[in-house]
N, C-alpha and C. Protein backbone atom coordinates (compact mmCIF):
# COMPACT_ATOMS: atom_id res chain seq x y z
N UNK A 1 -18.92 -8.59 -1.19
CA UNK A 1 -18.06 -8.20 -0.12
C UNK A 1 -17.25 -6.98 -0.57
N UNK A 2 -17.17 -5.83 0.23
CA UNK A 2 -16.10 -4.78 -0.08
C UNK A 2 -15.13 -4.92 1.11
N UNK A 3 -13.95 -4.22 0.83
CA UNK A 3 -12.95 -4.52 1.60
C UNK A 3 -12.44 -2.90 1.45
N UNK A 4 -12.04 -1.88 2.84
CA UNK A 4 -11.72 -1.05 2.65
C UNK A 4 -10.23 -0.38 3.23
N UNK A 5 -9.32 0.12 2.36
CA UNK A 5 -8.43 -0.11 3.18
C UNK A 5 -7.74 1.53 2.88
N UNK A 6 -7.62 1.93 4.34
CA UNK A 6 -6.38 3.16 4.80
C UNK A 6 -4.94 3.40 4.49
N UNK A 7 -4.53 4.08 4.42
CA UNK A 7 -2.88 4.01 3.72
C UNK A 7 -2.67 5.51 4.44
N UNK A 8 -1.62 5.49 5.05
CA UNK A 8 -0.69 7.04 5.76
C UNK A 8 0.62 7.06 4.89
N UNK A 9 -0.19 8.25 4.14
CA UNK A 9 1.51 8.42 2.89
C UNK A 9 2.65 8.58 3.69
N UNK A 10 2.37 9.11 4.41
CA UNK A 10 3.24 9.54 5.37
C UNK A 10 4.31 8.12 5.95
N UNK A 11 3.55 7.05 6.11
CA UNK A 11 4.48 6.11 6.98
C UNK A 11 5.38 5.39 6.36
N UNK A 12 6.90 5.50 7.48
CA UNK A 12 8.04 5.24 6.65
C UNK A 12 8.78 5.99 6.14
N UNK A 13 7.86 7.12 6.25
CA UNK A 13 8.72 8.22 4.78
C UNK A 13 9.92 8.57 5.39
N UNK A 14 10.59 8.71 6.62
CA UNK A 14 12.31 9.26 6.99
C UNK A 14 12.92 8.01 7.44
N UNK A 15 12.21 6.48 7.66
CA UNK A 15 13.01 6.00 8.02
C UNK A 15 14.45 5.95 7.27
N UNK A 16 14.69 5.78 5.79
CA UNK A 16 15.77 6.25 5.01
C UNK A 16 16.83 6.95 5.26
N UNK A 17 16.15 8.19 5.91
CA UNK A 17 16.77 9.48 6.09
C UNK A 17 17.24 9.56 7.36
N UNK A 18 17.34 8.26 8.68
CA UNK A 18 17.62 8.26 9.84
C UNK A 18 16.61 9.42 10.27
N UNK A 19 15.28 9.51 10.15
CA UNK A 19 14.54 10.04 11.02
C UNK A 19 14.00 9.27 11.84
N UNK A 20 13.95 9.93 12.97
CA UNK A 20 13.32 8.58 14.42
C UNK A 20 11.68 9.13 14.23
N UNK A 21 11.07 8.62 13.21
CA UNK A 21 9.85 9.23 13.65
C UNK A 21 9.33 10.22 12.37
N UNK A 22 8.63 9.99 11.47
CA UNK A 22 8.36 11.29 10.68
C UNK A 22 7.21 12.26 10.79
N UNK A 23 6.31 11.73 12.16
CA UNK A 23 5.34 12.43 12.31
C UNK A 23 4.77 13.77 12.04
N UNK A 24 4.61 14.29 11.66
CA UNK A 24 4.84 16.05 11.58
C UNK A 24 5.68 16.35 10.73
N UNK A 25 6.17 15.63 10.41
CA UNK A 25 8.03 16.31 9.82
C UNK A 25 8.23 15.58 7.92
N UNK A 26 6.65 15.53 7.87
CA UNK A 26 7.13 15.21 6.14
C UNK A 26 7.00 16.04 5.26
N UNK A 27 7.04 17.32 5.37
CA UNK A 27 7.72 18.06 4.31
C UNK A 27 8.90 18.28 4.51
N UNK A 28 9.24 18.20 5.84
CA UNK A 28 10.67 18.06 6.00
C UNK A 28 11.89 16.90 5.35
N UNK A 29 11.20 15.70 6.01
CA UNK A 29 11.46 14.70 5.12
C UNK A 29 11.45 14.61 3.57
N UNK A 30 10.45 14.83 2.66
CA UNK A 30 10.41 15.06 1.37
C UNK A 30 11.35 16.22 0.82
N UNK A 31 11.55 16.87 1.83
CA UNK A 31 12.71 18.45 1.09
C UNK A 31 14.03 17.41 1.16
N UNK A 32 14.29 16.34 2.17
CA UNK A 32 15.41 16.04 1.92
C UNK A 32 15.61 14.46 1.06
N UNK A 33 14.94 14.75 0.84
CA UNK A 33 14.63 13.38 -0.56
C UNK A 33 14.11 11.97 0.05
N UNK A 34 13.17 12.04 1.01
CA UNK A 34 12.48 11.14 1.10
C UNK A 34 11.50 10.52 -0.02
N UNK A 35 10.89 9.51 -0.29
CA UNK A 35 10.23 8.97 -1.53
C UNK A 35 9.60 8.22 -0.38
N UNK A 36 8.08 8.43 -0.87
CA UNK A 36 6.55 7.67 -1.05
C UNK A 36 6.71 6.09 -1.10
N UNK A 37 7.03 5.16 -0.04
CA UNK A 37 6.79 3.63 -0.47
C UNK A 37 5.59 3.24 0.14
N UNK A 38 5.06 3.56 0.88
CA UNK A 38 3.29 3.17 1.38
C UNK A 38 2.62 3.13 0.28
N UNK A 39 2.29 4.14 -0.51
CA UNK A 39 1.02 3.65 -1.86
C UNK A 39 1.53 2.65 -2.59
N UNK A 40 2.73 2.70 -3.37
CA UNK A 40 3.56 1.59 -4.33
C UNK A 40 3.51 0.76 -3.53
N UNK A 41 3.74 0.24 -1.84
CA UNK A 41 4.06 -1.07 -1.35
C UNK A 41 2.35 -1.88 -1.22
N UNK A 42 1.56 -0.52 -1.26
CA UNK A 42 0.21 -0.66 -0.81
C UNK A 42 -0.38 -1.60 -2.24
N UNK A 43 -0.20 -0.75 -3.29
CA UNK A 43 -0.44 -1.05 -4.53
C UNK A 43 -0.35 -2.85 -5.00
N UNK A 44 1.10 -3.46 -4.60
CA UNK A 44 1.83 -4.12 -4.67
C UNK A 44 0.62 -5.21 -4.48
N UNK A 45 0.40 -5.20 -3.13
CA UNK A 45 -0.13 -5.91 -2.00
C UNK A 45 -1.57 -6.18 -2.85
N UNK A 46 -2.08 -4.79 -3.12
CA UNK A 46 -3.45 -5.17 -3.98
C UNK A 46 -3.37 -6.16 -4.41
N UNK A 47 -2.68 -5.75 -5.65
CA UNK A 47 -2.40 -6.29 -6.71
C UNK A 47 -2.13 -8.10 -6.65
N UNK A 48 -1.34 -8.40 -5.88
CA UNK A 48 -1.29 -9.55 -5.41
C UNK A 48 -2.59 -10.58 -4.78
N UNK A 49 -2.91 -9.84 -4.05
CA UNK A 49 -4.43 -10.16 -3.56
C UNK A 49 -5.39 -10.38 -4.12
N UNK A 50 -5.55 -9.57 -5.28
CA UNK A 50 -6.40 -10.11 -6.13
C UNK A 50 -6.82 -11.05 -7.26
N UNK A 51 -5.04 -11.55 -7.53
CA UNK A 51 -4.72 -12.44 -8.00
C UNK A 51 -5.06 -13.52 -7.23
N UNK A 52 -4.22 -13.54 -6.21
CA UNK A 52 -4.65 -14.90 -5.31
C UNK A 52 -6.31 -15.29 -4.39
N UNK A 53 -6.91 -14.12 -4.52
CA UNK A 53 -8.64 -14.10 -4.51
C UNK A 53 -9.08 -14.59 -5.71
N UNK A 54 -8.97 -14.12 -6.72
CA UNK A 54 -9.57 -14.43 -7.97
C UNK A 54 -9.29 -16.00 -8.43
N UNK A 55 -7.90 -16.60 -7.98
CA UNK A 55 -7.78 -17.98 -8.32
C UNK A 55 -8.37 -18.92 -7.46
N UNK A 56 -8.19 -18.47 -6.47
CA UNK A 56 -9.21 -19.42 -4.92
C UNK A 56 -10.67 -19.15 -5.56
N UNK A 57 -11.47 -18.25 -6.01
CA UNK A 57 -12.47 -18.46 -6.31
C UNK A 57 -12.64 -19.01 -8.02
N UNK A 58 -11.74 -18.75 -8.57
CA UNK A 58 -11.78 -19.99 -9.69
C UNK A 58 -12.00 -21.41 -9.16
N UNK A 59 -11.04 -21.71 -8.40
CA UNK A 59 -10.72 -22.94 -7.96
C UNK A 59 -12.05 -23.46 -7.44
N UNK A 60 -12.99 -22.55 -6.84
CA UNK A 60 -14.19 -22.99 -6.06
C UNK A 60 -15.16 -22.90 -7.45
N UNK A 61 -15.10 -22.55 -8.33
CA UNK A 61 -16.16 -22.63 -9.40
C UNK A 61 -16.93 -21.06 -9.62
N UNK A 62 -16.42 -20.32 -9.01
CA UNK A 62 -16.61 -18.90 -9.15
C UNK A 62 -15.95 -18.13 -9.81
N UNK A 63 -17.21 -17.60 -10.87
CA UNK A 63 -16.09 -16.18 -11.59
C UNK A 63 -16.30 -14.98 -10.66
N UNK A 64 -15.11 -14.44 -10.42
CA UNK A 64 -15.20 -13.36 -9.51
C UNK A 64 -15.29 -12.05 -10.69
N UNK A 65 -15.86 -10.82 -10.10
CA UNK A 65 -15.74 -9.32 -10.28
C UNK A 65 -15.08 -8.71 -9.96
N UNK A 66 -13.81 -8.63 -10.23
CA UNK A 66 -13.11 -7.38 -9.25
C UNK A 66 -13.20 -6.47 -10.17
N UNK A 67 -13.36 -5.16 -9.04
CA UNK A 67 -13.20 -3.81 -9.83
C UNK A 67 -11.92 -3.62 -8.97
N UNK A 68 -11.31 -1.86 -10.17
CA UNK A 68 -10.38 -1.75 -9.04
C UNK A 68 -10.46 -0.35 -8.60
């Protein structure tokens, strides 16, 4: 099974900054010190997931493969 997943660096990035919206507007956002939490929150999430995949298929008698 592969699992494929999308990420918009972009999303989120002004909510911080009281932007209604950062559509278009993230270099704008980043000039005023917006910071990247979509990949790190994205990351997170992996990371977690594959833990809790990998033990459910322990649990079933399967060694799993994950690559990453």
């Amino acid at each position: 099974m592969r699992i494929g997943i999308v990420v918009n660096p972009d999303a989120g990035l002004g909510g911080r900054l009281g932007f209604k919206g950062s559509d278009g507007r993230a270099k704008e956002a980043r000039k005023a010190g917006a910071v990247d939490r979509a990949g790190p929150r994205m990351q997170q999430c992996i990371s977690k997931f594959k833990e809790l995949l990998a033990s459910s298929l322990n649990r079933m008698g399967v060694s799993p493969t994950i690559v990453a």
